[in-house]
N, C-alpha and C. Protein backbone atom coordinates (compact mmCIF):
# COMPACT_ATOMS: atom_id res chain seq x y z
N UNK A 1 57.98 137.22 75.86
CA UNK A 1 59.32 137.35 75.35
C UNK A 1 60.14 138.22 76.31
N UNK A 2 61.61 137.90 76.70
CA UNK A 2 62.28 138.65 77.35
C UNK A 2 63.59 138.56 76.78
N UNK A 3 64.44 140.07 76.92
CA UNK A 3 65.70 140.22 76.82
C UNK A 3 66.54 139.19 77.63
N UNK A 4 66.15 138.95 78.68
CA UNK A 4 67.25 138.63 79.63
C UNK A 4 66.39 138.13 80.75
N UNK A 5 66.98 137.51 81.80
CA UNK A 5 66.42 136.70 82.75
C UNK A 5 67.05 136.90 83.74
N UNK A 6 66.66 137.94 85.34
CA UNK A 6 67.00 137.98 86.76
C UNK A 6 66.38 137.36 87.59
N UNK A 7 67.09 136.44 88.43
CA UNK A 7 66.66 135.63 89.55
C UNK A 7 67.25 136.26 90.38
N UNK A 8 66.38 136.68 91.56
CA UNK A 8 66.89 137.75 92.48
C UNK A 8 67.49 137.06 93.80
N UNK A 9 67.69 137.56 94.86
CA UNK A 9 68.03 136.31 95.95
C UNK A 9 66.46 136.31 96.60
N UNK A 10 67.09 135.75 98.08
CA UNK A 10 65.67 135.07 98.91
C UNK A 10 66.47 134.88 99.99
N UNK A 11 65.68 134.67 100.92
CA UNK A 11 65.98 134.07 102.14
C UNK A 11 65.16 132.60 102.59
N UNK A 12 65.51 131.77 103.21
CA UNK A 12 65.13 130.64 103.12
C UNK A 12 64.76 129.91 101.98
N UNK A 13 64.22 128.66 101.62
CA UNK A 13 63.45 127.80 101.16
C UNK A 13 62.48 127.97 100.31
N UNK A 14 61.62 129.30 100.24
CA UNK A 14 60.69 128.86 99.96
C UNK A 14 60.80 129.58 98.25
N UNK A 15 60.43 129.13 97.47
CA UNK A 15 60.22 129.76 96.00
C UNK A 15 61.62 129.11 95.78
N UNK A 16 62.29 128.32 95.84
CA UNK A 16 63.57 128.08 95.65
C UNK A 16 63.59 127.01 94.38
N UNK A 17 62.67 126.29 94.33
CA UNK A 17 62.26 125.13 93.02
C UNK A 17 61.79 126.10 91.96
N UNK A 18 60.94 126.97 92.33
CA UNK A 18 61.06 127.71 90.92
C UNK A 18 61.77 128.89 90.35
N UNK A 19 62.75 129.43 91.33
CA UNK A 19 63.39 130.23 90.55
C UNK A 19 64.22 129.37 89.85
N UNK A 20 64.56 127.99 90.81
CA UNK A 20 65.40 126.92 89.54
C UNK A 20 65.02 126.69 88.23
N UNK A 21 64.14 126.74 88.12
CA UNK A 21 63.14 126.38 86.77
C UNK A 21 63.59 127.86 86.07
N UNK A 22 63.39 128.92 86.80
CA UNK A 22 63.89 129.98 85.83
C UNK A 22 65.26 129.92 85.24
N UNK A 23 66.08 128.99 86.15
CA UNK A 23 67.31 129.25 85.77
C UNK A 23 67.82 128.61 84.77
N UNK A 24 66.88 127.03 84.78
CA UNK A 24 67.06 126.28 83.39
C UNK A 24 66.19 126.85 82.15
N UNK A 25 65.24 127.37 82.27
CA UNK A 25 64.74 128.12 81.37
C UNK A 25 65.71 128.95 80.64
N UNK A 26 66.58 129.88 81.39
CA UNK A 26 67.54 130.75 80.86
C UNK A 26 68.83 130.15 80.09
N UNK A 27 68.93 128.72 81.27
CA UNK A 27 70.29 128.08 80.07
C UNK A 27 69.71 127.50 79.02
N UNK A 28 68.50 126.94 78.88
CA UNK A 28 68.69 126.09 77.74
C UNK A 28 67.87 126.62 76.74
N UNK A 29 67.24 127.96 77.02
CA UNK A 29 66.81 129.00 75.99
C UNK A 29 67.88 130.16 75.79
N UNK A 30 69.33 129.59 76.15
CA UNK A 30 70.23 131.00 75.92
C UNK A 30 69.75 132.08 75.58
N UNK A 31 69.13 132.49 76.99
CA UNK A 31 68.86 133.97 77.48
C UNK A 31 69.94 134.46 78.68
N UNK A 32 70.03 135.76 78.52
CA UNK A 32 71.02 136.48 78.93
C UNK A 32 70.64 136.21 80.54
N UNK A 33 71.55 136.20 81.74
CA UNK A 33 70.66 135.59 82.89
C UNK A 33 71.70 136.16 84.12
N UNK A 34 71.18 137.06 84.95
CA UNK A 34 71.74 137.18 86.53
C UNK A 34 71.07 136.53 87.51
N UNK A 35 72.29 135.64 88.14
CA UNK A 35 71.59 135.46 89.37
C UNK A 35 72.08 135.99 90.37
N UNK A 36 71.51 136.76 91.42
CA UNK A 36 71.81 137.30 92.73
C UNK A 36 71.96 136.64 93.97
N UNK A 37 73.00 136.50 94.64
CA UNK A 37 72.97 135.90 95.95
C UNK A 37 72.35 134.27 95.41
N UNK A 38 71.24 134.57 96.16
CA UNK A 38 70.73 132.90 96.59
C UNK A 38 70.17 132.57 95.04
N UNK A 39 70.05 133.69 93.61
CA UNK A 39 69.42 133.10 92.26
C UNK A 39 70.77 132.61 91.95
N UNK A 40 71.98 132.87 92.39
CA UNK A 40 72.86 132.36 91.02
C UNK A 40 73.77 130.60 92.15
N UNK A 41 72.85 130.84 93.56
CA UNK A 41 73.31 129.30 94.39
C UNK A 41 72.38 128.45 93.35
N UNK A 42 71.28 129.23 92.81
CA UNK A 42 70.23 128.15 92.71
C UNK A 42 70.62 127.50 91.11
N UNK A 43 71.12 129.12 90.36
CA UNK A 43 71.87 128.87 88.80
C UNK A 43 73.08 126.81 89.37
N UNK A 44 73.68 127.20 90.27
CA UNK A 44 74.80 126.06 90.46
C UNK A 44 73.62 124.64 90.51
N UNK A 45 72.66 125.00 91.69
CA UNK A 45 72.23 123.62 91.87
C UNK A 45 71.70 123.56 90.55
N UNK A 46 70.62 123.82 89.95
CA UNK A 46 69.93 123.97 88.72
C UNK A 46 71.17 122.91 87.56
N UNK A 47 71.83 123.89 87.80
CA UNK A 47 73.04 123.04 86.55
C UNK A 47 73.50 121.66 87.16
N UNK A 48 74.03 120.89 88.50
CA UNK A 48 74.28 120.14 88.80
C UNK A 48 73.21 119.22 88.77
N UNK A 49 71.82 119.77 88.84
CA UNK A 49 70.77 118.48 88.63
C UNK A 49 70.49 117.94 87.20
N UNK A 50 70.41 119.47 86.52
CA UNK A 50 69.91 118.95 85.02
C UNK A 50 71.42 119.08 83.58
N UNK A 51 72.32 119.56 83.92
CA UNK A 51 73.26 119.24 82.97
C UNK A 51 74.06 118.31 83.35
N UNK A 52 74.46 118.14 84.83
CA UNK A 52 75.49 117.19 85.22
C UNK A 52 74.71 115.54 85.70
N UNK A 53 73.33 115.62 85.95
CA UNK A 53 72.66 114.78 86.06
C UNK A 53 72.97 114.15 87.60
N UNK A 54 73.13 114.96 88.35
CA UNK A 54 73.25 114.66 90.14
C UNK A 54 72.01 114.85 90.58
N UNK A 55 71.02 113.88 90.28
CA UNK A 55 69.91 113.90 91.02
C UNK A 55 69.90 113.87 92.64
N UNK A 56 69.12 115.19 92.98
CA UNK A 56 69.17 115.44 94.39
C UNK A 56 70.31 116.50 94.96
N UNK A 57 70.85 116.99 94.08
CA UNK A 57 71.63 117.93 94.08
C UNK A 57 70.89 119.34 94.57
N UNK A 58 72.05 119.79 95.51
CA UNK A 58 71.12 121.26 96.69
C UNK A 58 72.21 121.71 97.11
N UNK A 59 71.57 122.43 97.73
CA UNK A 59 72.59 123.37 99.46
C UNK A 59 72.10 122.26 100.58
N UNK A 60 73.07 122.57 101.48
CA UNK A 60 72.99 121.82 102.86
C UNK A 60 72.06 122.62 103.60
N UNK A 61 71.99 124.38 103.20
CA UNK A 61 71.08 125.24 103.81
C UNK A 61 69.77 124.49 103.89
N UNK A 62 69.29 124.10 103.03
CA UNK A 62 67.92 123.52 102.62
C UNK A 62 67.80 122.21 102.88
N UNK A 63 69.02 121.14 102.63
CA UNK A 63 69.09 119.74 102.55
C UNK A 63 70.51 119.25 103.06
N UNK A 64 70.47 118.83 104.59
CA UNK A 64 71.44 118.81 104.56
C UNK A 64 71.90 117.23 104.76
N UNK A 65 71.11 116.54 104.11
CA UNK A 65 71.33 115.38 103.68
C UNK A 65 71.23 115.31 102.00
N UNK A 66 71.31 116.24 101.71
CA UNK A 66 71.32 115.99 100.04
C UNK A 66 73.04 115.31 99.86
N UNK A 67 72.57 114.28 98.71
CA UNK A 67 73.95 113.38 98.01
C UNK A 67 74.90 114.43 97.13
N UNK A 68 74.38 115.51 96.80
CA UNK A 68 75.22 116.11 96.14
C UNK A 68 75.61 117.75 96.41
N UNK A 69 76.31 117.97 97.72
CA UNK A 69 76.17 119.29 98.35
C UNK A 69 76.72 120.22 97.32
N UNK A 70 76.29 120.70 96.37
CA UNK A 70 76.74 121.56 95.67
C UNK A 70 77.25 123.06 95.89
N UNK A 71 76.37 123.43 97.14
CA UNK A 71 76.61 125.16 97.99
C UNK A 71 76.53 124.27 99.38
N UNK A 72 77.60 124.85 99.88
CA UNK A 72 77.42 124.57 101.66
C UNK A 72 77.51 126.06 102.20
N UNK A 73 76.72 125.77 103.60
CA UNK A 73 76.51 126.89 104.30
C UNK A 73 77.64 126.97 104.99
N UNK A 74 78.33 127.96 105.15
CA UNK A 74 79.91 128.30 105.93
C UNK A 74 79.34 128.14 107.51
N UNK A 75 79.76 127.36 108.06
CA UNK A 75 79.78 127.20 109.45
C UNK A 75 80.26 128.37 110.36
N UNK A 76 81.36 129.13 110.08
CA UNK A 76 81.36 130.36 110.89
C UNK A 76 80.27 131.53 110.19
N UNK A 77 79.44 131.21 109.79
CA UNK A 77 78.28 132.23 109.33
C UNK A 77 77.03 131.95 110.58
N UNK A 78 76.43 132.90 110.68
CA UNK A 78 75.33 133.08 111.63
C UNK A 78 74.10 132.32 110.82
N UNK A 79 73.27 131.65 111.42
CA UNK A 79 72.16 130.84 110.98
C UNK A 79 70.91 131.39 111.13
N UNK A 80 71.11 132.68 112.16
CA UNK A 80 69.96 133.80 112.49
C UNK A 80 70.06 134.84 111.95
N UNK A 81 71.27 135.48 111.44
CA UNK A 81 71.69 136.78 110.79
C UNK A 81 71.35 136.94 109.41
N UNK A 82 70.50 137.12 108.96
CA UNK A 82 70.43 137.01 107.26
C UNK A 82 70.63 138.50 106.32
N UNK A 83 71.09 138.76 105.56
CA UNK A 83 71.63 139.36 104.83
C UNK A 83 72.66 140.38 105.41
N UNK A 84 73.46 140.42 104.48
CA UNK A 84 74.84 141.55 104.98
C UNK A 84 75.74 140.44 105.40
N UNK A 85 75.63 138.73 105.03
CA UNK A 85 76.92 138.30 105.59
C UNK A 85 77.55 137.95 104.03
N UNK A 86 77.71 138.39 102.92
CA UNK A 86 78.42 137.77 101.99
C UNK A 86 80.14 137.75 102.64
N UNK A 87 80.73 137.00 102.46
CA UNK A 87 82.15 136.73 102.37
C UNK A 87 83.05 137.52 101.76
N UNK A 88 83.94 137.91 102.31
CA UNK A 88 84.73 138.68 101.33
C UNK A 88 86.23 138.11 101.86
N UNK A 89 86.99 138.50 100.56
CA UNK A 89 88.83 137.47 100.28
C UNK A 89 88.63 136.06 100.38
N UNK A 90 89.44 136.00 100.74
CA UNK A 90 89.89 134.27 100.39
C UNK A 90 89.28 133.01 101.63
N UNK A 91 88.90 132.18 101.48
CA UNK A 91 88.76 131.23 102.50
C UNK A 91 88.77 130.12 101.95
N UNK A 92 89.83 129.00 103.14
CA UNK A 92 89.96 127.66 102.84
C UNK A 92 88.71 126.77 102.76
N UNK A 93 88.88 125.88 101.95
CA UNK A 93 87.79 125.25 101.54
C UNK A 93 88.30 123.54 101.65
């Protein structure tokens, strides 16, 4: 039994299918739920596969042939630099 449900971030790929699983666990057992960084990219894909029914739904980080780019990786972001690049203000999309 838990109060609440944190999916923390990550770097790369790997554990990325199951923190998803945590994340549908949390919506459809309405439990209280943070996701951090890369837990709450995974909260978006999570919801675009199983509530919106976009099978194959991802990041381009991971898949960048997936049919349903739900998170894209910002092209002026470093592909070697990992953490400390969150975004900050406004950017065209």
């Amino acid at each position: 039994s838990a109060d609440g449900i944190l999916v923390p971030g990550g770097f790369g790929d790997r554990g990325t299918e199951g923190k998803a699983c945590a994340c549908n666990y949390a919506r459809t057992s309405q439990k209280p739920f943070l996701g951090i960084c890369l837990g709450m990219q995974l909260a978006v894909i999570e919801f675009a596969r199983n509530a919106l029914g976009w099978d194959g739904a991802d990041s381009t980080e991971f898949n960048p042939a997936t049919p349903h780019p739900v998170v894209v990786f910002m092209p002026e972001g470093s592909k070697t630099h990992m953490g400390g690049t969150m975004r900050l203000g406004s950017r065209r999309t």
